[in-house]
C-alpha atoms as a PDB file:
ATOM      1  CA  UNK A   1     -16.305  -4.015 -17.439  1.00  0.00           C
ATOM      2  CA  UNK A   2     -14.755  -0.454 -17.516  1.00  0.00           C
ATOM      3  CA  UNK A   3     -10.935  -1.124 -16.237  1.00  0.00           C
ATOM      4  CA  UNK A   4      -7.890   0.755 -15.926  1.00  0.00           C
ATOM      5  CA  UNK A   5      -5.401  -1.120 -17.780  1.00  0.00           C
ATOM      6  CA  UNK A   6      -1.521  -1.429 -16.261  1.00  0.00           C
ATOM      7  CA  UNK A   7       1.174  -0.351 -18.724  1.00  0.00           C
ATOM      8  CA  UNK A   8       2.738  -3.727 -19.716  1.00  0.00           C
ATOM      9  CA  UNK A   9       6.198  -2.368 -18.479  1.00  0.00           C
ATOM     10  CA  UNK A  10       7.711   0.791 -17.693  1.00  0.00           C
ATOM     11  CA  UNK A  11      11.248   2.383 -19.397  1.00  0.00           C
ATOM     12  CA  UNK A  12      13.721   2.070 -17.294  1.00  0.00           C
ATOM     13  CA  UNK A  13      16.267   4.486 -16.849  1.00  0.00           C
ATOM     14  CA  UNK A  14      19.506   4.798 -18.845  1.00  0.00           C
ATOM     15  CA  UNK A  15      21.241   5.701 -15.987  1.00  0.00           C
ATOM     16  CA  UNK A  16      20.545   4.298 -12.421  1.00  0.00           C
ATOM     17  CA  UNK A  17      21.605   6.438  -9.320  1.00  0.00           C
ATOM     18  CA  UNK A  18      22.794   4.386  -6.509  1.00  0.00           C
ATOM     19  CA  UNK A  19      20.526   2.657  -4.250  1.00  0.00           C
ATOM     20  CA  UNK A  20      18.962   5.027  -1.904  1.00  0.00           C
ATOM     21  CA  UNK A  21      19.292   3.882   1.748  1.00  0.00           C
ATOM     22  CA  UNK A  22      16.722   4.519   4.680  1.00  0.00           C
ATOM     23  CA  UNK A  23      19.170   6.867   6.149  1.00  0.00           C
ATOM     24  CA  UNK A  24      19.874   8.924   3.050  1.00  0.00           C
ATOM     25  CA  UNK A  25      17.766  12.044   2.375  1.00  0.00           C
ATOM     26  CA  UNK A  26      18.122  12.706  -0.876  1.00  0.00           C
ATOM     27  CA  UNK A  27      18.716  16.854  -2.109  1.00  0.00           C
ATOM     28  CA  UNK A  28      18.922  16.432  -5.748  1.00  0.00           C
ATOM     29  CA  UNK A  29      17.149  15.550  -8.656  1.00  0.00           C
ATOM     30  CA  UNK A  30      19.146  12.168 -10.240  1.00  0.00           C
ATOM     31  CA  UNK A  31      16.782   9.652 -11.972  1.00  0.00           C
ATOM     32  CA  UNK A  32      15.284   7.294  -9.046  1.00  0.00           C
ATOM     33  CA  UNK A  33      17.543   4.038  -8.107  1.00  0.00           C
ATOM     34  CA  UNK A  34      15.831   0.705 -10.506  1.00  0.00           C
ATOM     35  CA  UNK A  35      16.749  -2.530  -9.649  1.00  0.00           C
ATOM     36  CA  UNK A  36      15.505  -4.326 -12.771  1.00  0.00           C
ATOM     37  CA  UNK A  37      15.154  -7.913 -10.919  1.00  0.00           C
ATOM     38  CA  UNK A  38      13.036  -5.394  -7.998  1.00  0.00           C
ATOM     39  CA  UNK A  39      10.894  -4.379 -10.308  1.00  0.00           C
ATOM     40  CA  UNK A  40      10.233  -7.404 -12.432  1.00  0.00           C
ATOM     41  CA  UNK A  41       8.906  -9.261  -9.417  1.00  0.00           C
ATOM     42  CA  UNK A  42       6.685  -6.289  -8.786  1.00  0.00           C
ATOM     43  CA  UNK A  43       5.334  -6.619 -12.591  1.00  0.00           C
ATOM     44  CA  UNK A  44       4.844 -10.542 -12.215  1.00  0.00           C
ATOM     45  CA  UNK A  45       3.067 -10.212  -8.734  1.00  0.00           C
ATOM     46  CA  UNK A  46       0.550  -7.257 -10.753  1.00  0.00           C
ATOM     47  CA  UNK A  47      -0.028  -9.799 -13.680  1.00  0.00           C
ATOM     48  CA  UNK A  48      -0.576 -12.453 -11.017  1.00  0.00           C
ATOM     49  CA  UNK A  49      -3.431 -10.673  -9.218  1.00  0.00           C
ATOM     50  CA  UNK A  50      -4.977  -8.962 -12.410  1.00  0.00           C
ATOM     51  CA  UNK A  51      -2.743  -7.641 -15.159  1.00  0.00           C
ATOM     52  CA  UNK A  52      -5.355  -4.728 -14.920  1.00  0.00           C
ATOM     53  CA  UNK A  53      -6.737  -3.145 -12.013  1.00  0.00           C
ATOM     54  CA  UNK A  54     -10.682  -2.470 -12.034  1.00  0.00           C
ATOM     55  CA  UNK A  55     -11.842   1.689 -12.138  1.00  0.00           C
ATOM     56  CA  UNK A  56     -13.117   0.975  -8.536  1.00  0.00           C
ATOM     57  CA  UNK A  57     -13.592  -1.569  -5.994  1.00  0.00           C
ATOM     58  CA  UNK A  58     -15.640  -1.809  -2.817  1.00  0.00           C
ATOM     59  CA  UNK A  59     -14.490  -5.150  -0.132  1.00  0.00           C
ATOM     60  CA  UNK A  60     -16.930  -5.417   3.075  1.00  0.00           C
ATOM     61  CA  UNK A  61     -16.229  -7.824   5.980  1.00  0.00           C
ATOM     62  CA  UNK A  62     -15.107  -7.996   9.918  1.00  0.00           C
ATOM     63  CA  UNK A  63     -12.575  -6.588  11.618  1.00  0.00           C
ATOM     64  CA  UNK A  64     -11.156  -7.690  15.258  1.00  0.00           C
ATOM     65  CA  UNK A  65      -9.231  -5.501  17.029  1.00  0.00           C
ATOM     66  CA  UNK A  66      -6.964  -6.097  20.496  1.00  0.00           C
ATOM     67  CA  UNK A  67      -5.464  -2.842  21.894  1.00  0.00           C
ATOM     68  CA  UNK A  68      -4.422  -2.986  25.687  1.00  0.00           C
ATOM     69  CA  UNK A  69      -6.164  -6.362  26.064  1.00  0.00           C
ATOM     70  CA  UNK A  70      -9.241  -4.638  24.870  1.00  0.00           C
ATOM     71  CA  UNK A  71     -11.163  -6.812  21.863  1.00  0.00           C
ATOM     72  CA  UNK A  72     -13.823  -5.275  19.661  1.00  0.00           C
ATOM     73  CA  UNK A  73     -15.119  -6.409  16.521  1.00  0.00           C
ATOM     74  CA  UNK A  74     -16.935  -4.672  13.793  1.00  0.00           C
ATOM     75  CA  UNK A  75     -17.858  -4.296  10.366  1.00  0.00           C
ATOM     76  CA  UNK A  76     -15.083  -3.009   7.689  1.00  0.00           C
ATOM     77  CA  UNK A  77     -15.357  -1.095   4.111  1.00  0.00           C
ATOM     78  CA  UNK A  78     -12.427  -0.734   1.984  1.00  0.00           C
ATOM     79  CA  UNK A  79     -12.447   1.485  -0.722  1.00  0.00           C
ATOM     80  CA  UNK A  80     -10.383   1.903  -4.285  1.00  0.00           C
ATOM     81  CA  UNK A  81     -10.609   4.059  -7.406  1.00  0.00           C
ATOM     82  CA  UNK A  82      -8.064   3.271  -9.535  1.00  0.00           C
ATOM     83  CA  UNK A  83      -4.646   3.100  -7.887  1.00  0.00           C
ATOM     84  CA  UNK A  84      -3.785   6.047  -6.436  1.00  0.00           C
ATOM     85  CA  UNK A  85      -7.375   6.203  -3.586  1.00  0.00           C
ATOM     86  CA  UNK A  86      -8.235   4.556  -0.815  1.00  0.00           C
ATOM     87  CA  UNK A  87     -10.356   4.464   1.770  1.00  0.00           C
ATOM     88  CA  UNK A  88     -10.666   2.732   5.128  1.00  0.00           C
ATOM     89  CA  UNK A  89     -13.434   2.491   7.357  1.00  0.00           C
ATOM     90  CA  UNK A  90     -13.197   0.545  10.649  1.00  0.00           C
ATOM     91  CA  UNK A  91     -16.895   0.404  12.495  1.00  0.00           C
ATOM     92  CA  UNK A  92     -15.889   0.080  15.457  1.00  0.00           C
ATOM     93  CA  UNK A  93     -16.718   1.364  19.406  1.00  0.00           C
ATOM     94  CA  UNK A  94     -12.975   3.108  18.242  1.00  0.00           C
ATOM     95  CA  UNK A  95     -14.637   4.030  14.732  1.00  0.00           C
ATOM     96  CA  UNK A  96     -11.929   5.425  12.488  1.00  0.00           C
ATOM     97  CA  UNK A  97     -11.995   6.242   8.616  1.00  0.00           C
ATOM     98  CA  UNK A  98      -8.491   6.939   6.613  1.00  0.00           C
ATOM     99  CA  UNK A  99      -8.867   8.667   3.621  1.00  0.00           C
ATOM    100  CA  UNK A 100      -5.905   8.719   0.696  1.00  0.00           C
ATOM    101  CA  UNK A 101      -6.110  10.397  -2.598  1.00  0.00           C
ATOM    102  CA  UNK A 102      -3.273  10.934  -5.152  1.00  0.00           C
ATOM    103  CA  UNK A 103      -0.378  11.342  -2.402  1.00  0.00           C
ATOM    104  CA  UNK A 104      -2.538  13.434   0.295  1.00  0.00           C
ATOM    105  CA  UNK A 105      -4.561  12.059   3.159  1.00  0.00           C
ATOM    106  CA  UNK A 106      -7.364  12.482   6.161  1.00  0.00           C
ATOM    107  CA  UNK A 107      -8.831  11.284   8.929  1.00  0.00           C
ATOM    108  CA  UNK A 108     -12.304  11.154   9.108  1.00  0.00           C
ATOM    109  CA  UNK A 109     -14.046  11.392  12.911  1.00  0.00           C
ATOM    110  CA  UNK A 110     -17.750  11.740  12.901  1.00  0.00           C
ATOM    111  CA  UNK A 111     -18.023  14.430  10.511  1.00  0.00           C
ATOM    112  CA  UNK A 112     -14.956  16.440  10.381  1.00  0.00           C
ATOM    113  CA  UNK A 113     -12.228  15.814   7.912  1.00  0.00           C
ATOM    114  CA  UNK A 114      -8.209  16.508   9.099  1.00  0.00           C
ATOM    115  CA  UNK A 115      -6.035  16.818   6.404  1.00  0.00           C
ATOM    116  CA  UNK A 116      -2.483  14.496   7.849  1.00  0.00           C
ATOM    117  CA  UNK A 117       0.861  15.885   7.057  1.00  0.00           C
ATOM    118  CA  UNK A 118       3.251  14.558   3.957  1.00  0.00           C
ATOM    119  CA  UNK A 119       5.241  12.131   6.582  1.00  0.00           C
ATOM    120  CA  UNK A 120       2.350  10.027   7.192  1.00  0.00           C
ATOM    121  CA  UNK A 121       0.891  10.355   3.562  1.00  0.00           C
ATOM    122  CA  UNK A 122       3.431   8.667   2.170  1.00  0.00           C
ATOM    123  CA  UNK A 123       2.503   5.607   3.551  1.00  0.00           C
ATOM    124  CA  UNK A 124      -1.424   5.977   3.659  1.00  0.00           C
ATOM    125  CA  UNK A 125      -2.343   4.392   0.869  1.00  0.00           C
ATOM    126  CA  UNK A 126      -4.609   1.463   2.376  1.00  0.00           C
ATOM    127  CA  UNK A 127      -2.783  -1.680   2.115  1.00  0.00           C
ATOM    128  CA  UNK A 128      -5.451  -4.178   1.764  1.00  0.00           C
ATOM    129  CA  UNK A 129      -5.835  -4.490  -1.989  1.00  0.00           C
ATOM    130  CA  UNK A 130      -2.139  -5.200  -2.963  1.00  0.00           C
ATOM    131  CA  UNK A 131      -2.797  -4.837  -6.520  1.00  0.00           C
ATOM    132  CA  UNK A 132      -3.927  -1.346  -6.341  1.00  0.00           C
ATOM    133  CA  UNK A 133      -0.795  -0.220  -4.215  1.00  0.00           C
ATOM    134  CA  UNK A 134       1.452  -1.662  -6.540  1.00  0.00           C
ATOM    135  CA  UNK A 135      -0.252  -0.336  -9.659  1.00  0.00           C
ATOM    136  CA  UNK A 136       0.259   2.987  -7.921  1.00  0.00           C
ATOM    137  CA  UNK A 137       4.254   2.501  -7.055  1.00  0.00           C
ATOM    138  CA  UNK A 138       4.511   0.643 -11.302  1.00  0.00           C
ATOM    139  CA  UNK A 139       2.641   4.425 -12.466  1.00  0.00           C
ATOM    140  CA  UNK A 140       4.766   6.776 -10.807  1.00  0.00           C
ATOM    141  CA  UNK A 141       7.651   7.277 -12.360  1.00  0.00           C
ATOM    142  CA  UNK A 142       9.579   8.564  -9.093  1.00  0.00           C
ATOM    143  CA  UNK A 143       9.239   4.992  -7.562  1.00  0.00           C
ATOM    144  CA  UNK A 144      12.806   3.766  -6.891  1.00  0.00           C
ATOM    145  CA  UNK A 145      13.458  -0.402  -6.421  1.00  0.00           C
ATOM    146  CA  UNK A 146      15.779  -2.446  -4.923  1.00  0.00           C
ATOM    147  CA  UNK A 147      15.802  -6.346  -4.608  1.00  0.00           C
ATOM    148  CA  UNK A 148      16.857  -7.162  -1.501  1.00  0.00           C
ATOM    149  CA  UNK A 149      16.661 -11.132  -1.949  1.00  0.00           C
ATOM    150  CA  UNK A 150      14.874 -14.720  -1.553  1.00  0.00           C
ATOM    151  CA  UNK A 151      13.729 -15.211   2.204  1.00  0.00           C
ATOM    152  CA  UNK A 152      11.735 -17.851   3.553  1.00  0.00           C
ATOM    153  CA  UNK A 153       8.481 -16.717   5.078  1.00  0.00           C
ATOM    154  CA  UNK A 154       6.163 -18.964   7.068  1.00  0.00           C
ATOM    155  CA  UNK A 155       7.733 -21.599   5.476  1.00  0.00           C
ATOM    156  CA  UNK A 156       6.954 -20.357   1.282  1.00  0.00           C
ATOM    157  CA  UNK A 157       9.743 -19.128  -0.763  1.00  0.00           C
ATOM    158  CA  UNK A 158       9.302 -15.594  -0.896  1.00  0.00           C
ATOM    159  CA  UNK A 159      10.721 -12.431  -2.906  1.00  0.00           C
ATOM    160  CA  UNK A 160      12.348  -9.243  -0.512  1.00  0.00           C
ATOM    161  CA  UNK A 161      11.544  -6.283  -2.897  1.00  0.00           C
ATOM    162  CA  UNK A 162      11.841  -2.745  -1.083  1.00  0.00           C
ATOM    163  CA  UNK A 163      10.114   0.637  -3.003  1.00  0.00           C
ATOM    164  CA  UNK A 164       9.513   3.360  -2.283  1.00  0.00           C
ATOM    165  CA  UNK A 165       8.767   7.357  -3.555  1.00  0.00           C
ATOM    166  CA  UNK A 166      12.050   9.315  -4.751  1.00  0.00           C
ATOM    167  CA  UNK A 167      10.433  12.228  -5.259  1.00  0.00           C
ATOM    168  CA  UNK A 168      13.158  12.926  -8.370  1.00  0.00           C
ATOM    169  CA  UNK A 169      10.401  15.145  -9.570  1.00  0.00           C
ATOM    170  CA  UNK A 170       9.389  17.216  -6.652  1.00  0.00           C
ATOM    171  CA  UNK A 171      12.807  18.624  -5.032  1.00  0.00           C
ATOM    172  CA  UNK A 172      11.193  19.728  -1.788  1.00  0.00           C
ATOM    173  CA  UNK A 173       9.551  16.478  -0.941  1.00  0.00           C
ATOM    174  CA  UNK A 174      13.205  14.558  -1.397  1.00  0.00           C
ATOM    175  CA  UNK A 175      14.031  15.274   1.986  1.00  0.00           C
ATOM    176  CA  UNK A 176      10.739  12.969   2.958  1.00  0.00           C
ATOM    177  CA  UNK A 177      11.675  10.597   0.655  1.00  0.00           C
ATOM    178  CA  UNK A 178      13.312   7.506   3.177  1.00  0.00           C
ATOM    179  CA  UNK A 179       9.537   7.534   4.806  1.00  0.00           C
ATOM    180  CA  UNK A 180       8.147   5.856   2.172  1.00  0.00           C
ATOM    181  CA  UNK A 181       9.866   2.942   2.282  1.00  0.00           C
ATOM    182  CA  UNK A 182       7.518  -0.081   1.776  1.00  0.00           C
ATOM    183  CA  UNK A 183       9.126  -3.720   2.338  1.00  0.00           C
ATOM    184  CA  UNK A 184       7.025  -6.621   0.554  1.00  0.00           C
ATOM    185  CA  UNK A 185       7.311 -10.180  -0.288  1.00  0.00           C
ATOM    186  CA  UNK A 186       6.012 -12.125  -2.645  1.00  0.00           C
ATOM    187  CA  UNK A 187       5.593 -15.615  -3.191  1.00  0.00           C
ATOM    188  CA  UNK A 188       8.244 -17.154  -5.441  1.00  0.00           C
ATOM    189  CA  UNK A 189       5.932 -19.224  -6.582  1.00  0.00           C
ATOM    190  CA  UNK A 190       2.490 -17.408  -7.297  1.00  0.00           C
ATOM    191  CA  UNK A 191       3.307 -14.468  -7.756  1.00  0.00           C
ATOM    192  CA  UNK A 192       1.297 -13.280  -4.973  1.00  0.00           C
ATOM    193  CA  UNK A 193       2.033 -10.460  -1.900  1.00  0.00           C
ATOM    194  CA  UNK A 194       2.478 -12.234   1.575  1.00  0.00           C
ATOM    195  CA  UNK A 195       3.544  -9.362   3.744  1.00  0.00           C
ATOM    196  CA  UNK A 196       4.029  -5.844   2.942  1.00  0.00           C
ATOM    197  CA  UNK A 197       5.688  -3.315   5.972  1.00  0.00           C
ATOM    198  CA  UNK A 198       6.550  -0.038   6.504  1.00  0.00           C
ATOM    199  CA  UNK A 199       6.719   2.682   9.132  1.00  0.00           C
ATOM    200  CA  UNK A 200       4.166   4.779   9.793  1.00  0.00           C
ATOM    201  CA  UNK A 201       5.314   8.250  10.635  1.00  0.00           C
ATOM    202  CA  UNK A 202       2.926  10.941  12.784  1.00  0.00           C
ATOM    203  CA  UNK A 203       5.199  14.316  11.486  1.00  0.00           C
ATOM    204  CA  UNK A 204       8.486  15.023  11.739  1.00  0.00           C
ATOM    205  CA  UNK A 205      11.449  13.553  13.941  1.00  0.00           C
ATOM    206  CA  UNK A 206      10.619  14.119  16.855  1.00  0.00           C
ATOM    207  CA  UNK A 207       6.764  13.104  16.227  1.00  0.00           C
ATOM    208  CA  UNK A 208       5.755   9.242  17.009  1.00  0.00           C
ATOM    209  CA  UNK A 209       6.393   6.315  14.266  1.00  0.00           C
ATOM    210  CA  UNK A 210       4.585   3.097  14.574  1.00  0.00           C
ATOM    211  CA  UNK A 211       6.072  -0.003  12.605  1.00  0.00           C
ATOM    212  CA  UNK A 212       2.977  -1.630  10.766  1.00  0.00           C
ATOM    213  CA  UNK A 213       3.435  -5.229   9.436  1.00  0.00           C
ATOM    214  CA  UNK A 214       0.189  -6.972   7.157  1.00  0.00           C
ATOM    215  CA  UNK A 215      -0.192 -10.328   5.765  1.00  0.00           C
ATOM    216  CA  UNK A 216      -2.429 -11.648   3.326  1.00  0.00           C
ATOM    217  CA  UNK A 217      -3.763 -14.670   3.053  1.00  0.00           C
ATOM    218  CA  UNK A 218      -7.045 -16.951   0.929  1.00  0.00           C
ATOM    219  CA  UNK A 219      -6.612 -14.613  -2.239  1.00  0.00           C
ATOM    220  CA  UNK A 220      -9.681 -15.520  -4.404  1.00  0.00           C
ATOM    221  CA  UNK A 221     -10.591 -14.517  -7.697  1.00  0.00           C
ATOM    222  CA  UNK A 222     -13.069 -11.534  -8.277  1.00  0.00           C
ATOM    223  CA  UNK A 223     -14.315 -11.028 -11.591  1.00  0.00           C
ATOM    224  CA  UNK A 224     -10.536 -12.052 -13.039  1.00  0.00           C
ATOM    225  CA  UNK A 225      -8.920  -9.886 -10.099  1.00  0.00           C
ATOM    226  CA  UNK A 226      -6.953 -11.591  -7.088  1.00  0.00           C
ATOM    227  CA  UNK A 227      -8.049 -10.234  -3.872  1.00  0.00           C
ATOM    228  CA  UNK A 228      -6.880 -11.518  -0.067  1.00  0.00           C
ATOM    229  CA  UNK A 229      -9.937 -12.417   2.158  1.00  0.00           C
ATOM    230  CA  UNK A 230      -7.606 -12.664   4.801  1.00  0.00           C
ATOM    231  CA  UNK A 231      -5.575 -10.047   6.388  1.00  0.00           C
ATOM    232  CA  UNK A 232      -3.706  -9.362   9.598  1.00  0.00           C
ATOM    233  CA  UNK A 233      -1.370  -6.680  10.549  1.00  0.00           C
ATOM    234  CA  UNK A 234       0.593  -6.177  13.375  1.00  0.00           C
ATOM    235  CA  UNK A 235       1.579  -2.572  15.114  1.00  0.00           C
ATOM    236  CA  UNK A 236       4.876  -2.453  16.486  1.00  0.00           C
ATOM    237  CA  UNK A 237       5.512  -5.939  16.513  1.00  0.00           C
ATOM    238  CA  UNK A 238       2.001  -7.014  18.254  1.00  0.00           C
ATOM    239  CA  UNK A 239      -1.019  -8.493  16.155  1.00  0.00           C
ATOM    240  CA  UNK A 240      -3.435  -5.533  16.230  1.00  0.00           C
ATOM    241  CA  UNK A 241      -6.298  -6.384  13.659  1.00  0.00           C
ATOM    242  CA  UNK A 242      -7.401  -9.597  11.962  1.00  0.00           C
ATOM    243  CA  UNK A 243      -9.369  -8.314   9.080  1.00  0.00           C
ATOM    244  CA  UNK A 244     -12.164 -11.299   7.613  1.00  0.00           C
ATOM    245  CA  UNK A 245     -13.566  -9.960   3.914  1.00  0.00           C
ATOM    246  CA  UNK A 246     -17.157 -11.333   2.836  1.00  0.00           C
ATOM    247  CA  UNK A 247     -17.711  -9.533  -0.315  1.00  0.00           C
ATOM    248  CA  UNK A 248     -15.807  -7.822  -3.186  1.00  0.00           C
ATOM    249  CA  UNK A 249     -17.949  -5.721  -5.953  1.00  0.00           C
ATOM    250  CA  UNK A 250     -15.920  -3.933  -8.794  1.00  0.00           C
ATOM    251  CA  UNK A 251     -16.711  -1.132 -11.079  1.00  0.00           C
ATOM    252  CA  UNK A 252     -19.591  -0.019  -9.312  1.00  0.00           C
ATOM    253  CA  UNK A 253     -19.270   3.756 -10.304  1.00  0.00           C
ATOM    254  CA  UNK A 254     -17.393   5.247  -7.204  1.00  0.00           C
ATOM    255  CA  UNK A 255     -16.330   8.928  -7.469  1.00  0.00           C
ATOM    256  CA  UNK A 256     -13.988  11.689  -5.828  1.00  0.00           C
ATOM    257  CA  UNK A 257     -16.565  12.325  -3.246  1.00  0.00           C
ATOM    258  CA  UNK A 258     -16.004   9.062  -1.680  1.00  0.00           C
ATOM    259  CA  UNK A 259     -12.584  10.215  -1.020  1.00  0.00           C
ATOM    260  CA  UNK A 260     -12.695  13.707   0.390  1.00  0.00           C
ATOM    261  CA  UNK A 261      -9.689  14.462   2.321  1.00  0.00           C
ATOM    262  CA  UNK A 262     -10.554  18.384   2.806  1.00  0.00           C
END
């Protein structure tokens, strides 16, 4: 089995810069902020779920939907090729495909392919596979970390770790930096992601944000890899999607082309 294997930790800096805020835009290039006990309980929840991530992975099941007391339910395929792409397909009357490759994304309707702007990129990555996304944040070195405590969530003990992209390396991106904030907890216990959040933004300030909260729930193991067969996520506060996996194949050869996002 062909896998991508995790560094077993990263360096951490010599010299941390102070924790960035959601309200800060940052203008400079200072090392990103590392919480050490942040980023350990990221580590522990990847070796939890895999230690290594597989090249690619393909997860097919159901999706419900409820918007404006409207229900539909259809088939789902969710995409990964090593941690930085993604793809999600909802099947749907409301079909809609979101594409994310190495820090850009699309929209797929029908045929045509619309690249999305950086503010909503940052937070495209597809969720769904929780090792993948947190491969991707361990990888880039312009991931900042701050522990933000032990919460109690649906009654399990759970770690409050906040990420997100500094952009320490790419000047011109730091102003975008605060909308990539990703909230998740873990399970003290297992190891395992129970929630992950963030904000979705459309464009700039004056363009539309949604709030987008998912849970995950019966992880089982794949081939050695932890995956959730049971996710729900919430838009704005109000259960949107209830997401029921049947099947999870890895390493089946997937390419670039099956995540075109021009």
């Amino acid at each position: 089995m062909k896998c991508l294997v995790l560094p077993s930790h990263l360096v951490l800096m010599l010299i941390f810069a102070p924790v960035i805020t959601l309200a800060q835009t940052p203008t400079t290039s200072k090392p990103p902020a590392v919480d050490p006990q942040a980023l350990a309980v990221l580590q522990q929840s990847v070796a939890a779920m895999g230690k290594s991530i597989p090249s690619d992975s393909t997860a097919t099941g159901t999706i419900t939907t409820n918007a404006g007391g409207e229900t539909e339910t259809g088939p789902i395929v969710i995409l990964t090729r090593g941690w930085d792409q993604s793809s999600e397909q909802i099947q749907t009357t409301h079909s809609a495909t979101l594409i994310y490759s190495q820090g850009q994304s699309a929209s797929v309707n029908v045929s045509a392919t619309t690249p999305l702007p950086m503010e909503r990129s940052v937070t495209d990555q597809c969720p769904d596979f929780p090792l993948a996304l947190l491969a991707n944040a361990l990888n880039n070195p312009d991931t900042a970390y701050k522990y933000v405590g032990l919460e109690n969530l649906n009654n399990a003990s759970a770690h409050h770790v906040q990420f997100w992209n500094s952009f320490a390396s790419v000047p011109k991106l730091q102003k975008i930096s605060g909308l990539s904030v990703r909230d998740i907890w873990i399970d003290s216990s297992s190891g395992l992601p129970l929630k992950i959040a963030y904000v979705r933004h459309e464009g700039g300030s004056n363009a539309p944000t949604i709030a987008v909260d998912v849970s995950f729930s019966d992880y089982r193991n794949v081939s050695g890899v932890l995956y959730p067969f049971s996710i729900q996520r919430s838009l704005n506060g109000t259960p949107w999607a209830m997401i029921a996996i049947q099947n999870v194949t890895l390493n089946t050869g997937l390419t670039d082309t099956n995540f075109p996002i021009e």
